[in-house]
Protein backbone atom coordinates (compact mmCIF):
# COMPACT_ATOMS: atom_id res chain seq x y z
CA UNK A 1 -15.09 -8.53 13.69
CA UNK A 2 -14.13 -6.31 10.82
CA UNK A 3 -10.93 -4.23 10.25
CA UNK A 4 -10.56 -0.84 10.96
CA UNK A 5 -9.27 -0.21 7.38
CA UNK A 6 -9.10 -2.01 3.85
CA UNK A 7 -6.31 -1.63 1.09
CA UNK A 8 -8.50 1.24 -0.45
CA UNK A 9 -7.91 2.81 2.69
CA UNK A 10 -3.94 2.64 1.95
CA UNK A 11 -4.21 3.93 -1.17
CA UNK A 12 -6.24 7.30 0.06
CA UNK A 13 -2.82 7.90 2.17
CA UNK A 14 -0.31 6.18 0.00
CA UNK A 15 -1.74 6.34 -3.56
CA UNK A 16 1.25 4.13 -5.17
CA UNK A 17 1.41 1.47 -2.12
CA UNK A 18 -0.33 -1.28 -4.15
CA UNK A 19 2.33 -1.00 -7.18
CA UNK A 20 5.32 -2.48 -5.87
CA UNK A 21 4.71 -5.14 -5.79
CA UNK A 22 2.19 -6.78 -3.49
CA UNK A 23 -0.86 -6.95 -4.98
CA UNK A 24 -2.94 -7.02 -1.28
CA UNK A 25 -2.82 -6.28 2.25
CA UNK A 26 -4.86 -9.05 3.05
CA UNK A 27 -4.50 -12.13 1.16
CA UNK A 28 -2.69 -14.43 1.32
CA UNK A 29 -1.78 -12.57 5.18
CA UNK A 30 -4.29 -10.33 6.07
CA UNK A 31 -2.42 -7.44 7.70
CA UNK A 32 -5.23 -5.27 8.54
CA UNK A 33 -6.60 -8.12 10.99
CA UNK A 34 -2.65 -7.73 12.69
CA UNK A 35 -3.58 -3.60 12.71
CA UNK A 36 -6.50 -3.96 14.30
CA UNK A 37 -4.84 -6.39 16.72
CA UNK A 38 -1.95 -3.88 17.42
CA UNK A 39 -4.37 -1.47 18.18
CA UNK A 40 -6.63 -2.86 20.28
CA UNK A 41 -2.99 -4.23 22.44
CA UNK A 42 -1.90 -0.22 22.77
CA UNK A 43 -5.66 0.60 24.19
CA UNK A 44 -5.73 -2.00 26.36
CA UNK A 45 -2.39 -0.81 27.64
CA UNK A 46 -2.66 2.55 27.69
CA UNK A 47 -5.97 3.55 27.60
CA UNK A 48 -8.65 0.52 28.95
CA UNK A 49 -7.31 0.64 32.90
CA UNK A 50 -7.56 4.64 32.73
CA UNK A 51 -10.90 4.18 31.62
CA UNK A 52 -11.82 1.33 34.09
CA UNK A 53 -10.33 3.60 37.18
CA UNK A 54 -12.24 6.57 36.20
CA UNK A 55 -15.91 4.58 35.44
CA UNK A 56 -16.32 2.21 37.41
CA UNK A 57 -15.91 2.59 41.48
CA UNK A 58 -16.02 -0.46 42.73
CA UNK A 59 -12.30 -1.96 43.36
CA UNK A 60 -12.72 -5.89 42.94
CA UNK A 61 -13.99 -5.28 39.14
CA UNK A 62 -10.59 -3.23 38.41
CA UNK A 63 -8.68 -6.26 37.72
CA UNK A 64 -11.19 -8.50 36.16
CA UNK A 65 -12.67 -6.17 33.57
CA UNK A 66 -11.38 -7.17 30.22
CA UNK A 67 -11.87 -5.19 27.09
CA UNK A 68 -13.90 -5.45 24.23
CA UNK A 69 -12.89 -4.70 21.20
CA UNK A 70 -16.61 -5.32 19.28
CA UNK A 71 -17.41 -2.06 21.29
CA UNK A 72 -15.04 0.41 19.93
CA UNK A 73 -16.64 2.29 17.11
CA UNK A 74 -14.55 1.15 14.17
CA UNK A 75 -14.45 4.42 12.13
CA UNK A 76 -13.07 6.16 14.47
CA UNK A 77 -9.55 4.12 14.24
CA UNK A 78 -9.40 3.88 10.03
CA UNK A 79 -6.16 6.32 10.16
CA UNK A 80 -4.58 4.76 12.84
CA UNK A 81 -5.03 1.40 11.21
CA UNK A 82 -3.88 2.64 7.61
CA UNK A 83 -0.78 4.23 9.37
CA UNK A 84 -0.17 0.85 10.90
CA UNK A 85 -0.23 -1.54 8.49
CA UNK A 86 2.02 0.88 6.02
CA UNK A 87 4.42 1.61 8.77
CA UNK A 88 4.71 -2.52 10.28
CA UNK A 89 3.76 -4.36 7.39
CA UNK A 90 4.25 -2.85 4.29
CA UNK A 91 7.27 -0.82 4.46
CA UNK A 92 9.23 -3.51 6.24
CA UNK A 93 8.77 -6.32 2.94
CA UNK A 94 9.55 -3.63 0.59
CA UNK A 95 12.75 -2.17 1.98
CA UNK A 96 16.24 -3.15 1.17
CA UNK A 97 16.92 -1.61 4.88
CA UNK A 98 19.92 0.23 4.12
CA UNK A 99 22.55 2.17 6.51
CA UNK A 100 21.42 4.82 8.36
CA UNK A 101 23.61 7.08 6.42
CA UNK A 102 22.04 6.06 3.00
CA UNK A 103 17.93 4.88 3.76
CA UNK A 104 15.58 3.66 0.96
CA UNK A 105 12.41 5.36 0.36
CA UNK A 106 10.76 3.12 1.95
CA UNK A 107 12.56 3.40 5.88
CA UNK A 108 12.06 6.78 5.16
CA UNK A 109 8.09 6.23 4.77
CA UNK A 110 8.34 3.42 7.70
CA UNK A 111 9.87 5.84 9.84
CA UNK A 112 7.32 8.75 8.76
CA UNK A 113 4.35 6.54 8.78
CA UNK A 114 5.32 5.71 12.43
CA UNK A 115 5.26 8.37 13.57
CA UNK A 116 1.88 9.37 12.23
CA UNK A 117 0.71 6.37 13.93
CA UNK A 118 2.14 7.78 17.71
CA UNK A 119 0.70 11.44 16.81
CA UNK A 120 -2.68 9.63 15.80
CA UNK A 121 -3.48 7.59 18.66
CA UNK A 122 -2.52 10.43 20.84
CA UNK A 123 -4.62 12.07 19.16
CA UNK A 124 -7.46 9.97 19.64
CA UNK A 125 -6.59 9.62 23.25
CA UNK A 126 -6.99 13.74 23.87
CA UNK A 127 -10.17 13.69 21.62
CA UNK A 128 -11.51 10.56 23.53
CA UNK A 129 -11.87 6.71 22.81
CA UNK A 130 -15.64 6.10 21.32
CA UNK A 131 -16.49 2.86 23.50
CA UNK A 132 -19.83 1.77 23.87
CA UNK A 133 -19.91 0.09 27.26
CA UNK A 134 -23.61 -0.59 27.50
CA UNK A 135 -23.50 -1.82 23.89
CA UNK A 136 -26.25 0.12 22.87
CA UNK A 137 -25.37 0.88 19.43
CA UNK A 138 -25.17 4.82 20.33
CA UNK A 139 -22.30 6.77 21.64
CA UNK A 140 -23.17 8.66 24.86
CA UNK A 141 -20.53 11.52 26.06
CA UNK A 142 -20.01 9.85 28.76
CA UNK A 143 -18.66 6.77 26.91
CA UNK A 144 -16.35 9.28 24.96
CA UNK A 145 -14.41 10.61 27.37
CA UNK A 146 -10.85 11.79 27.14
CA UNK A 147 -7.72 10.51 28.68
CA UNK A 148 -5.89 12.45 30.82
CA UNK A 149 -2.99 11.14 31.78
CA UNK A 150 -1.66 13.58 34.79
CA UNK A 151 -5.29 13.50 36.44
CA UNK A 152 -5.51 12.26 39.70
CA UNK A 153 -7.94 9.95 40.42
CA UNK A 154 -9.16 9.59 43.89
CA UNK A 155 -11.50 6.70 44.89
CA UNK A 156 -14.69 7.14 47.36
């Protein structure tokens, strides 16, 4: 399974991340893999059991569906994973982590870059998750519906 973004990826957001220091985001730890990881935890939290509740209507499959992650459509989460890995993993080995009086540029870019992340995937929640649930290598609207989280959902 590939990652949702690459250190070129970074650089496109953060021109100068690759010149502190670290040379790469993914060897000899490959902190894009942890990304996509991260991401795929928050859909499966927030996201997946809407999703379940509002396509499929039969009750004993709610609790036994599981995601799967090879059916998201990757491009769709390259900013969220680029936000991600600066925010979790790069910031955090770069900063001296000051006061809170006196930050380091880098808190101040963990701290912005985190919140890009939250504005992102809620983003991508409004616009609709891309999941291919037939796996049919196309993207029907149906599979790209948005989450609503204040509709009620009644079953038949």
């Amino acid at each position: 399974m590939a990652n949702f973004s690459t250190d070129a990826d970074l650089q496109v957001y953060q021109p100068d991340i690759l010149g502190f220091g670290i040379a790469s985001f993914t060897s000899p730890t490959d902190y894009h893999a942890f990304a996509r990881a991260d991401i795929e935890r928050d859909l499966r939290i927030k996201w997946y059991p809407v999703y379940v509740k509002q396509t499929y209507r039969d009750i004993t499959l709610l609790n036994t569906m599981e995601m799967n992650g090879t059916l998201l459509t990757d491009s769709q989460f390259k900013r969220l994973s680029v936000y991600k890995v600066i925010s979790s993993y790069a910031c955090p080995q770069l900063t001296k982590f000051n006061s809170n009086d006196n930050p380091d540029r880098f808190q101040v870019m963990m701290k912005h870059y985190l919140q890009m992340y939250a504005d992102e995937f809620d983003s991508i929640l409004k616009d609709g998750v891309e999941y291919d649930a037939d796996d049919s290598n196309t993207i029907k609207d149906a599979e790209k519906a948005p989450y609503h989280r204040l509709q009620l959902i009644r079953w038949k």
